[in-house]
Protein backbone atom coordinates (compact mmCIF):
# COMPACT_ATOMS: atom_id res chain seq x y z
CA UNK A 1 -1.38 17.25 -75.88
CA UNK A 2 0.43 19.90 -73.98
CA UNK A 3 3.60 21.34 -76.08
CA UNK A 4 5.74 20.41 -73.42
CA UNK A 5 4.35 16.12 -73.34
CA UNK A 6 6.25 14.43 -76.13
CA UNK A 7 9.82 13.91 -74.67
CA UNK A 8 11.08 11.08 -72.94
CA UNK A 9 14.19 11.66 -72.07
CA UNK A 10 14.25 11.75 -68.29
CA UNK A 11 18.02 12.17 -67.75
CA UNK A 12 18.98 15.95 -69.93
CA UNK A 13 16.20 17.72 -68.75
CA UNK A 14 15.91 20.57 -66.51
CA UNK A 15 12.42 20.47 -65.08
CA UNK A 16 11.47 23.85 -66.39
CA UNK A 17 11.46 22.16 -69.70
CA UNK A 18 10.18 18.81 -70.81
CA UNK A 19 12.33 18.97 -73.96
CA UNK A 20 16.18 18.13 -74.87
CA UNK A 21 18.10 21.16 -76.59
CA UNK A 22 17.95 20.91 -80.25
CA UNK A 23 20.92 23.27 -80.35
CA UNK A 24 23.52 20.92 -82.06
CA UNK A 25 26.34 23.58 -82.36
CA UNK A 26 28.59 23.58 -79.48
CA UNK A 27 30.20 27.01 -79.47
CA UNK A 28 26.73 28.39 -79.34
CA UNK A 29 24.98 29.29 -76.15
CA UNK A 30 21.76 29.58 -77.07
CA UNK A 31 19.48 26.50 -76.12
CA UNK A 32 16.56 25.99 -78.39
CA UNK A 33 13.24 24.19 -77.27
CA UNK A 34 10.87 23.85 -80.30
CA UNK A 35 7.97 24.03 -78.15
CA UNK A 36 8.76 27.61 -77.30
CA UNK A 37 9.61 28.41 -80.93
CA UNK A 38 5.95 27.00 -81.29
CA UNK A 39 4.17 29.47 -78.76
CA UNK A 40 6.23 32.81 -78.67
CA UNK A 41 3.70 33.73 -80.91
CA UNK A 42 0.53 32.33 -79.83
CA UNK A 43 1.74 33.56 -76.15
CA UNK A 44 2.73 37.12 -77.38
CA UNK A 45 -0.09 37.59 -80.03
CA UNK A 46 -2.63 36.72 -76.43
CA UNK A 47 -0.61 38.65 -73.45
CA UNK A 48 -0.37 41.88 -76.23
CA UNK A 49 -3.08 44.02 -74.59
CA UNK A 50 -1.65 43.71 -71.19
CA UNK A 51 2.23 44.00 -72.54
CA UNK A 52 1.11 47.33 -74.37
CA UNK A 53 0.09 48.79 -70.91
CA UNK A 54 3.38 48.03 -69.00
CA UNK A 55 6.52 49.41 -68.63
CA UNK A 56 8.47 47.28 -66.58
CA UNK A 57 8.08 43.30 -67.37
CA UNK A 58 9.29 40.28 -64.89
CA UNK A 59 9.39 36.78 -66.21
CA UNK A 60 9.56 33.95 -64.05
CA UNK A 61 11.61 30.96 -65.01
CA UNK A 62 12.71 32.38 -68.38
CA UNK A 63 14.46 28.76 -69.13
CA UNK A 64 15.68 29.62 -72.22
CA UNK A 65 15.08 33.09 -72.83
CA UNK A 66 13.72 32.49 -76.54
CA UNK A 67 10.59 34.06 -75.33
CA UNK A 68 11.91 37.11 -73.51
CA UNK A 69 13.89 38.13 -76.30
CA UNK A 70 11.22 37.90 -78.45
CA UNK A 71 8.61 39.82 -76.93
CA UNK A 72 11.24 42.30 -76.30
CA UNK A 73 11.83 42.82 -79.67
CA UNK A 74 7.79 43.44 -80.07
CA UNK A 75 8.12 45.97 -77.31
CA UNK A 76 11.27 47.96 -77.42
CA UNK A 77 9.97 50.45 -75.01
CA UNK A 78 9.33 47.87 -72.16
CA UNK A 79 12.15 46.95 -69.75
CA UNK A 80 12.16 43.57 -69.26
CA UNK A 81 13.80 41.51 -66.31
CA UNK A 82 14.26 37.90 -67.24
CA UNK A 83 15.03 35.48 -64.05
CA UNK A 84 15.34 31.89 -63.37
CA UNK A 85 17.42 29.46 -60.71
CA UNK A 86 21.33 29.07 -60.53
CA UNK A 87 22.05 27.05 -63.50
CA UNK A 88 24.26 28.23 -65.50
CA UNK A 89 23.57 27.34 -68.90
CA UNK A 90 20.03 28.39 -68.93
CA UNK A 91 21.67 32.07 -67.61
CA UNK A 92 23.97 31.29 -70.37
CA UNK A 93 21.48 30.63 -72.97
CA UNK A 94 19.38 33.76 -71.88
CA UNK A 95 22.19 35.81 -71.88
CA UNK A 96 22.94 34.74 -76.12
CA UNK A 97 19.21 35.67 -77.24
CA UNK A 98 19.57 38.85 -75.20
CA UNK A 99 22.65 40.65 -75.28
CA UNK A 100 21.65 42.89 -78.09
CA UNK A 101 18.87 43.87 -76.66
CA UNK A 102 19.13 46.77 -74.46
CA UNK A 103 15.67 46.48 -72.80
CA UNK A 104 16.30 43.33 -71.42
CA UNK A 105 18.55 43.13 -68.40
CA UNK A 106 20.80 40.32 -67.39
CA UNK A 107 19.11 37.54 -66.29
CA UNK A 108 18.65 37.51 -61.79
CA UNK A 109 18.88 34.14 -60.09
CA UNK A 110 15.46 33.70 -58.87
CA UNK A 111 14.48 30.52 -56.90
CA UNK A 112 10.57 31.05 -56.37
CA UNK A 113 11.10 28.95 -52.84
CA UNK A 114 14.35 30.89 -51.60
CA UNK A 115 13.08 34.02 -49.35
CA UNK A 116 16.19 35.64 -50.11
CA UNK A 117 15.69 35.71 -53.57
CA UNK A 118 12.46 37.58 -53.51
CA UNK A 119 14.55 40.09 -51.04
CA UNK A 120 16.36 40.67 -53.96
CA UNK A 121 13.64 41.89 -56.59
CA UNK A 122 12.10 43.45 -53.48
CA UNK A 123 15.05 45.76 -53.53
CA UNK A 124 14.69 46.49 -56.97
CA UNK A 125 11.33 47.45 -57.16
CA UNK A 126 12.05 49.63 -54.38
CA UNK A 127 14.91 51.11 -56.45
CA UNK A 128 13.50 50.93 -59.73
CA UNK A 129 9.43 50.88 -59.31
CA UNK A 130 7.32 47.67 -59.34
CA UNK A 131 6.67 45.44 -62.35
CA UNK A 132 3.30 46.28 -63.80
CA UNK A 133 3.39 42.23 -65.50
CA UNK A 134 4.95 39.04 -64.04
CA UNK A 135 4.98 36.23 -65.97
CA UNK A 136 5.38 32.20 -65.58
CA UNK A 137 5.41 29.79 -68.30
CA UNK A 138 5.11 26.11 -68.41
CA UNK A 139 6.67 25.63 -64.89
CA UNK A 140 2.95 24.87 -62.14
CA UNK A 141 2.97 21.43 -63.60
CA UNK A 142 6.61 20.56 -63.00
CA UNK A 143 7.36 21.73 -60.03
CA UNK A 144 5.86 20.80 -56.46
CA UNK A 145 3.19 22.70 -54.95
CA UNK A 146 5.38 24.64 -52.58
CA UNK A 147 6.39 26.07 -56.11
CA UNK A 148 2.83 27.64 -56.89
CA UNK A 149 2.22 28.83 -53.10
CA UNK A 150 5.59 30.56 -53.06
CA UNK A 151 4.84 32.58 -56.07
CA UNK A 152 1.59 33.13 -54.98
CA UNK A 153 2.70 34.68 -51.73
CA UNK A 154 5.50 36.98 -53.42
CA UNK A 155 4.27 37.93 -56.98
CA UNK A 156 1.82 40.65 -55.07
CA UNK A 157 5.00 42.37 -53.37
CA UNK A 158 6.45 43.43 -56.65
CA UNK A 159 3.01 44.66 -58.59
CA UNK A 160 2.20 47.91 -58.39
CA UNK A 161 0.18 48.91 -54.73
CA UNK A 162 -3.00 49.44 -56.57
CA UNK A 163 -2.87 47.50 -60.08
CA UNK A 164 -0.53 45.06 -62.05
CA UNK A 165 -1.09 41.90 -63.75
CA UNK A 166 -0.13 38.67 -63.53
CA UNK A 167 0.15 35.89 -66.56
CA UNK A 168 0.46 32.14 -66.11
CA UNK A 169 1.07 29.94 -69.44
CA UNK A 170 0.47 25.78 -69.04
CA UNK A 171 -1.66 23.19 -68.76
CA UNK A 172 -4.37 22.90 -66.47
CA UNK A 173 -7.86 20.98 -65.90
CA UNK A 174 -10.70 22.75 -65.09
CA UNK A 175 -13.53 22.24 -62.66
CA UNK A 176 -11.68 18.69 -61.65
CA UNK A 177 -11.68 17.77 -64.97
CA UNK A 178 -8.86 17.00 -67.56
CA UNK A 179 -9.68 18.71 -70.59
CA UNK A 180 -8.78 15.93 -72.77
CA UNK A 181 -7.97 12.52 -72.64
CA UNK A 182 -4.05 13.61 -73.91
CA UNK A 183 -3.99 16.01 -70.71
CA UNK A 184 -4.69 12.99 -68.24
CA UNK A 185 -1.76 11.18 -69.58
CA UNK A 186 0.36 13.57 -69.93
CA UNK A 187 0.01 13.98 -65.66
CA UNK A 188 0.03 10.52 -65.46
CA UNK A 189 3.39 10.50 -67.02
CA UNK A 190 4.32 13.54 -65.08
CA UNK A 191 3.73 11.67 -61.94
CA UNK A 192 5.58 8.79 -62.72
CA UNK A 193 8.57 11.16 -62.90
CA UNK A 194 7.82 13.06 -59.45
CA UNK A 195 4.63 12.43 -57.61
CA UNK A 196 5.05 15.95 -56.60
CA UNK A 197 4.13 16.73 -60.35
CA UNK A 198 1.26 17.06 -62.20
CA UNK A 199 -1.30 19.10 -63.66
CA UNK A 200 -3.38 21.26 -62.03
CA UNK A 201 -6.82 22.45 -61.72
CA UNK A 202 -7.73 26.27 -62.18
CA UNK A 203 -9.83 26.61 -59.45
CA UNK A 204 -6.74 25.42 -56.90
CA UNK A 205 -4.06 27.87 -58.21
CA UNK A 206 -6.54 30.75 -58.29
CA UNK A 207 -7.63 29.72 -54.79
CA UNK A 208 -4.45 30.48 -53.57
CA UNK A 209 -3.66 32.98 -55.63
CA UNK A 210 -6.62 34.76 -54.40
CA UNK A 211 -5.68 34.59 -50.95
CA UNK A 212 -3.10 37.13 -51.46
CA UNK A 213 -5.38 39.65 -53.43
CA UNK A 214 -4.83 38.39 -56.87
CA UNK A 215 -8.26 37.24 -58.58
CA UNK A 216 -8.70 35.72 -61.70
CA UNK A 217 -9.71 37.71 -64.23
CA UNK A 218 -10.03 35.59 -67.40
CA UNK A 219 -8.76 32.13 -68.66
CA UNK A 220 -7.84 32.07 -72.34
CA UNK A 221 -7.86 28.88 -74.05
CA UNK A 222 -4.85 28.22 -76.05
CA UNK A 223 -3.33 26.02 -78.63
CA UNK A 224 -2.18 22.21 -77.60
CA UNK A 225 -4.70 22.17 -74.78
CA UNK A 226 -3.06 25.33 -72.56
CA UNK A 227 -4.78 28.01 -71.01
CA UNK A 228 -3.79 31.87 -70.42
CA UNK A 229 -4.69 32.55 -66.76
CA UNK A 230 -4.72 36.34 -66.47
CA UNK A 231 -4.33 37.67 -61.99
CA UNK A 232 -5.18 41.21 -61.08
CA UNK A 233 -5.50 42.67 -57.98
CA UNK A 234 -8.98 42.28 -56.71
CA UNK A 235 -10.66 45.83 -57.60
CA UNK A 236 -8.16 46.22 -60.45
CA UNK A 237 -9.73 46.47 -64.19
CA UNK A 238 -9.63 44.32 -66.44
């Protein structure tokens, strides 16, 4: 079952997540999902040979930020740029695991479906060079579509002209197919939340990833029934 399928509290949860806080002390910023505490290392231990490469690093809805900080600490020398949408706590929360890092910057407001918002990192790259990684964790299956088509039209803008990789985290099915029986309830439950939910298939995203020059390189298979999709540009190594 995807590590993101056994809460049912419909109510606290930010759809990024699919889990309460477990954080019980007040005065303390820092929200804790166990799921991510579960596959910072799986995630890092997979995404290494492509981290070791880079030298600036976006993430995508960074929810938390308990697995920016950590791969930041595993890779002092990149400069990391944690983002995700105007809420917050979660800015709050990213902000706690991060402030005593100095290769993570504060955390950008970054609403994959807001124009504007890509303006902004845009700007930056233009300022600062591209990112040679963007990631996105655990966020395809909860969000609409629009959600996957709007990061697959902007991720290419801020990769490097000529290179740069792109990671997705999550569950998918593949060739049409759940993968197992666990994976078709889980987007059976996701549906009955939002019908604009739900798990998706491989071939889909990387269909419309691919129509803006991102191909898919390699699918890793992960623990808990996730994959690893790896993007480069098409003609980029592997």
């Amino acid at each position: 079952m995807p590590d993101s399928a056994q809460s049912n509290n419909q109510t606290t949860l930010h759809s990024h997540n699919m889990y309460p806080d477990q954080n019980k002390t007040q005065s303390d910023p820092k929200i804790v999902y166990p799921y991510a505490e579960r596959n910072k290392d799986p995630i890092l231990n997979t995404i290494s040979p492509y981290l070791q490469q880079a030298k600036r690093v976006l993430e995508l809805a960074s929810g938390s930020g308990q697995h920016v900080s950590h791969w930041a600490r595993s890779f002092p020398s990149i400069h990391f740029q944690p983002s995700e949408i105007d809420n917050p706590p979660l800015h709050a929360s990213i902000k706690a695991y991060t402030t005593e890092l100095s290769n993570v910057a504060p955390p950008m407001v970054l609403n994959s479906t807001e124009p504007a918002h890509w303006d902004r990192v845009v700007d930056m790259v233009n300022k600062d060079g591209p990112f040679d990684v963007v990631y996105i964790g655990n966020v395809f299956h909860i969000t609409p579509w629009e959600v996957t088509q709007a990061v697959a039209k902007n991720v290419p803008k801020v990769l490097p002209g000529n290179s740069g990789t792109f990671i997705v985290y999550g569950p998918f099915k593949k060739d049409g197919k759940f993968t197992t029986p666990s994976n078709e309830e889980f987007d059976q439950n996701l549906r009955a939340r939002n019908n604009q939910w739900g798990v998706r298939d491989i071939a889909d995203v990387a269909a419309e990833f691919k129509q803006y020059g991102l191909a898919l390189k390699d699918v890793k298979d992960m623990p808990a029934n996730n994959f690893i999709l790896v993007f480069q540009r098409e003609g980029g190594s592997s």
